[in-house]
N, C-alpha and C. Protein backbone atom coordinates (compact mmCIF):
# COMPACT_ATOMS: atom_id res chain seq x y z
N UNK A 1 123.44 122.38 93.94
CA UNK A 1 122.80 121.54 94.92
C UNK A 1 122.38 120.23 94.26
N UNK A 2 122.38 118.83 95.27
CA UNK A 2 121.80 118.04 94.42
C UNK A 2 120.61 117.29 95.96
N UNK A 3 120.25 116.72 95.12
CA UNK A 3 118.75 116.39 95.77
C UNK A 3 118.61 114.74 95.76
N UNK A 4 118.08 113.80 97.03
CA UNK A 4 118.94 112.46 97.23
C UNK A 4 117.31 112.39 97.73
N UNK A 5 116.67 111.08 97.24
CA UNK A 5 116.04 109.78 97.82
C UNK A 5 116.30 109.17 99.32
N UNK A 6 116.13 108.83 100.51
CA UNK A 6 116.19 108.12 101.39
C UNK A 6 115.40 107.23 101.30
N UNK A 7 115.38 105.86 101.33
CA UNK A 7 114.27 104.78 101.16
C UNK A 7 114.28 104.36 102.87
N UNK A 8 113.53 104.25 103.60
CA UNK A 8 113.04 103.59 104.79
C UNK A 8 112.26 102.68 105.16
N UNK A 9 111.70 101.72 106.12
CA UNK A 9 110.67 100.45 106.34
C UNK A 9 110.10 101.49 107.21
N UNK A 10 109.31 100.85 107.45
CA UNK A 10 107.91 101.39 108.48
C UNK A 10 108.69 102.06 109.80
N UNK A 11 109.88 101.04 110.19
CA UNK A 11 110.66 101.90 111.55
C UNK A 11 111.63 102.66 111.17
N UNK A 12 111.55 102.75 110.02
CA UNK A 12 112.74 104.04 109.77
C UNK A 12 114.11 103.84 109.32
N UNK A 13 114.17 102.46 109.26
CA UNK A 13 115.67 101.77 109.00
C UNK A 13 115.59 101.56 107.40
N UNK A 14 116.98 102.16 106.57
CA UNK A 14 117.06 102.25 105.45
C UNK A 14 116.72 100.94 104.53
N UNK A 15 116.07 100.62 102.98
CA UNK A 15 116.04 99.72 102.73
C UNK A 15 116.81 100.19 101.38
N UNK A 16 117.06 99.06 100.95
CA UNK A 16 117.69 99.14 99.76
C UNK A 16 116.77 98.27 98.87
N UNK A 17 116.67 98.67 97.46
CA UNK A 17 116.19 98.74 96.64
C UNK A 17 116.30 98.14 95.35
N UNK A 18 116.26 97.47 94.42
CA UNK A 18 116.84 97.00 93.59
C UNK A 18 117.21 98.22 92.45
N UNK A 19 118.10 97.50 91.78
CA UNK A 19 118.72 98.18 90.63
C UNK A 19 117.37 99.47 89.86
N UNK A 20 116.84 98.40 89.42
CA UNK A 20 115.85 98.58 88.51
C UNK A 20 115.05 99.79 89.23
N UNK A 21 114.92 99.80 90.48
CA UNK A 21 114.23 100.81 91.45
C UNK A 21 114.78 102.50 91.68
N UNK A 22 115.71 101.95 91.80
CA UNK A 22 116.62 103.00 92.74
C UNK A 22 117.10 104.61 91.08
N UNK A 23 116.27 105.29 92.64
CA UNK A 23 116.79 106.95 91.65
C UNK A 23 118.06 106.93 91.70
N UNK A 24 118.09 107.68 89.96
CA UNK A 24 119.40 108.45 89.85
C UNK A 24 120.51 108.85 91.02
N UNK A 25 121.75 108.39 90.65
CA UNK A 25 122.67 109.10 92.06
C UNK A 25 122.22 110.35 92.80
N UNK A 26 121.50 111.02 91.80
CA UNK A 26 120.77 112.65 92.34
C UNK A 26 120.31 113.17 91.64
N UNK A 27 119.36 114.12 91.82
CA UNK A 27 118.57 115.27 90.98
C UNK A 27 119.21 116.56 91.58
N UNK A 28 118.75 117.21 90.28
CA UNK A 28 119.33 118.63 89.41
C UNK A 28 118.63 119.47 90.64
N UNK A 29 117.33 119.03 90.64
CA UNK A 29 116.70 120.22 91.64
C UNK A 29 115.01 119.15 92.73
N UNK A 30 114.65 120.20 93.45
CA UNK A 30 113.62 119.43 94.31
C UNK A 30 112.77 118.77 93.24
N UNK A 31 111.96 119.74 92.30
CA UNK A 31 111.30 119.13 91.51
C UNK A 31 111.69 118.23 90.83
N UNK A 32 112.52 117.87 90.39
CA UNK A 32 112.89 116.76 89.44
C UNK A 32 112.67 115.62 90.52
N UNK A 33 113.55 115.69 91.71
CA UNK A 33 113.22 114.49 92.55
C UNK A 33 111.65 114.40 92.81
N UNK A 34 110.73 114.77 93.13
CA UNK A 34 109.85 114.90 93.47
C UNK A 34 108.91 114.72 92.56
N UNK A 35 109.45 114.82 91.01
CA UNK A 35 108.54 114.29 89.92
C UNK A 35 108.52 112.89 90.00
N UNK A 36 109.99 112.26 89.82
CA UNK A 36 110.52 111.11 90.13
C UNK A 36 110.14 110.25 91.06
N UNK A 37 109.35 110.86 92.13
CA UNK A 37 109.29 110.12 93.31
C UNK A 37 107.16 109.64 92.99
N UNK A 38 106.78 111.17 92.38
CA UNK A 38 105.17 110.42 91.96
C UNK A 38 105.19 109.78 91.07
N UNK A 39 106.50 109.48 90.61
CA UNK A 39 106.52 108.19 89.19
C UNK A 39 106.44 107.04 89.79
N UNK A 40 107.06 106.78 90.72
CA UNK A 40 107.58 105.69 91.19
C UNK A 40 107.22 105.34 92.78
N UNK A 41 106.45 105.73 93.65
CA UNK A 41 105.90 105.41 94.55
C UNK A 41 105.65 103.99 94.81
N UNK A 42 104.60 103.41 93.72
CA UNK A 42 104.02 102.36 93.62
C UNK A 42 104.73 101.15 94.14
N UNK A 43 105.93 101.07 92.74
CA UNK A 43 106.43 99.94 92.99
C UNK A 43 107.90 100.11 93.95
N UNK A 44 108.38 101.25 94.23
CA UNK A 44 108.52 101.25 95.92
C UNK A 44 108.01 100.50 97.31
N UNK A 45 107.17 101.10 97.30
CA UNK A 45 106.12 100.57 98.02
C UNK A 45 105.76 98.84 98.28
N UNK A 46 105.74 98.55 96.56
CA UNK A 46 105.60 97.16 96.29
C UNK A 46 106.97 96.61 97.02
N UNK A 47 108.01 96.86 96.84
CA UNK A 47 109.60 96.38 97.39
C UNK A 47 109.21 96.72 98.79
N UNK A 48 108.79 97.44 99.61
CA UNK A 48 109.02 97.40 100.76
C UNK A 48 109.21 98.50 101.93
N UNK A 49 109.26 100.06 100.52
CA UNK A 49 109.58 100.88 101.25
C UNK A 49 108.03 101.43 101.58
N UNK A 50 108.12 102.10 102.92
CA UNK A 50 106.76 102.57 103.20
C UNK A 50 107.18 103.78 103.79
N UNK A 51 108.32 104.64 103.52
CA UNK A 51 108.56 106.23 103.82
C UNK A 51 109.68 106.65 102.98
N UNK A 52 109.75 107.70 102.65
CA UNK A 52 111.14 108.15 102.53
C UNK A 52 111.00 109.80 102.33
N UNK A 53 112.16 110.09 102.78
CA UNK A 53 113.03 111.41 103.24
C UNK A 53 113.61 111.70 101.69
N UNK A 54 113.64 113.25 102.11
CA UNK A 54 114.41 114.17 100.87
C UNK A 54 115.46 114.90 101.18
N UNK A 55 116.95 114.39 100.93
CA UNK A 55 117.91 115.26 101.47
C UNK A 55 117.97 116.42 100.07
N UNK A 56 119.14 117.25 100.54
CA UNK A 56 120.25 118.05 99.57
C UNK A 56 121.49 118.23 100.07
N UNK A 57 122.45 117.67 99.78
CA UNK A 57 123.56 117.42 99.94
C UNK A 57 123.66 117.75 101.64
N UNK A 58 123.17 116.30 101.80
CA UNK A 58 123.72 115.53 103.12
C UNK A 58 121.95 116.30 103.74
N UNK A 59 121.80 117.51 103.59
CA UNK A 59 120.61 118.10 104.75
C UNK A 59 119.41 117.65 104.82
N UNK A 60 118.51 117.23 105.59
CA UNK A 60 117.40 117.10 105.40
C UNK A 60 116.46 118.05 105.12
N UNK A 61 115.54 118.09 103.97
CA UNK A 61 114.76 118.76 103.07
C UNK A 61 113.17 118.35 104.05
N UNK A 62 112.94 117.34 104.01
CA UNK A 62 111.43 116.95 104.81
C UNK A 62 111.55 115.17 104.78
N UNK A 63 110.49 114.78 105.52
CA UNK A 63 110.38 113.74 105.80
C UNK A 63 110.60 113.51 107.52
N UNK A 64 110.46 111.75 107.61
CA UNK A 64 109.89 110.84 106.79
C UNK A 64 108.13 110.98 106.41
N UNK A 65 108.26 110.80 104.77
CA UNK A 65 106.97 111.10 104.01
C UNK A 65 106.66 109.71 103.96
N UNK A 66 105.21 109.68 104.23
CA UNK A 66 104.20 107.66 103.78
C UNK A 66 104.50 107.46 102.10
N UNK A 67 104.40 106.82 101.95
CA UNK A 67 104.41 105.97 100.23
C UNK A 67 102.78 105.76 100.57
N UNK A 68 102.70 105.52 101.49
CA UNK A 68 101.01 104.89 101.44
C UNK A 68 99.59 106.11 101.33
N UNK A 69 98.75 105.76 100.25
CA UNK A 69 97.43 106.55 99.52
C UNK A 69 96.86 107.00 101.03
N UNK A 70 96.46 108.34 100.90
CA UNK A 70 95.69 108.64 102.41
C UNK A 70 94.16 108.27 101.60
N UNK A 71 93.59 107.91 102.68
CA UNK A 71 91.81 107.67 102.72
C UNK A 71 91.15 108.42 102.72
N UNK A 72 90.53 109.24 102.34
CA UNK A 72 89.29 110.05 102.92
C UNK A 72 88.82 110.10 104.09
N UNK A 73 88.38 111.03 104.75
CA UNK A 73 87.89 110.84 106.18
C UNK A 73 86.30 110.59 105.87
């Protein structure tokens, strides 16, 4: 199995990412993506993305997940 990034804008339409940004063609397993993804939130975020989805080959895994810090109530 391999495990894929979706980057999205606020309406859901894919963004692309720069070089420097963008995960690996794929991860080994969920966790690896998902380590990968609390590495790198931030400056995601900073570029533009404000959701993204977790496939595995082609399926959707979950999402669309916020990039954005929840508040406290």
């Amino acid at each position: 199995m391999t495990w894929n990034w979706q980057f999205l804008d606020a309406n859901g339409c894919f963004v692309t990412v720069p070089d420097d940004l963008a995960d690996p063609e794929s991860f080994h397993s969920q966790a690896d993506a998902e380590t990968w993804i609390g590495e790198n939130w931030q400056p995601l975020l900073d570029e533009g993305v404000e959701q993204v989805t977790l496939v595995s080959d082609g399926a959707l895994v979950y999402g669309p997940m916020s990039l954005h810090p929840t508040t406290p109530a």
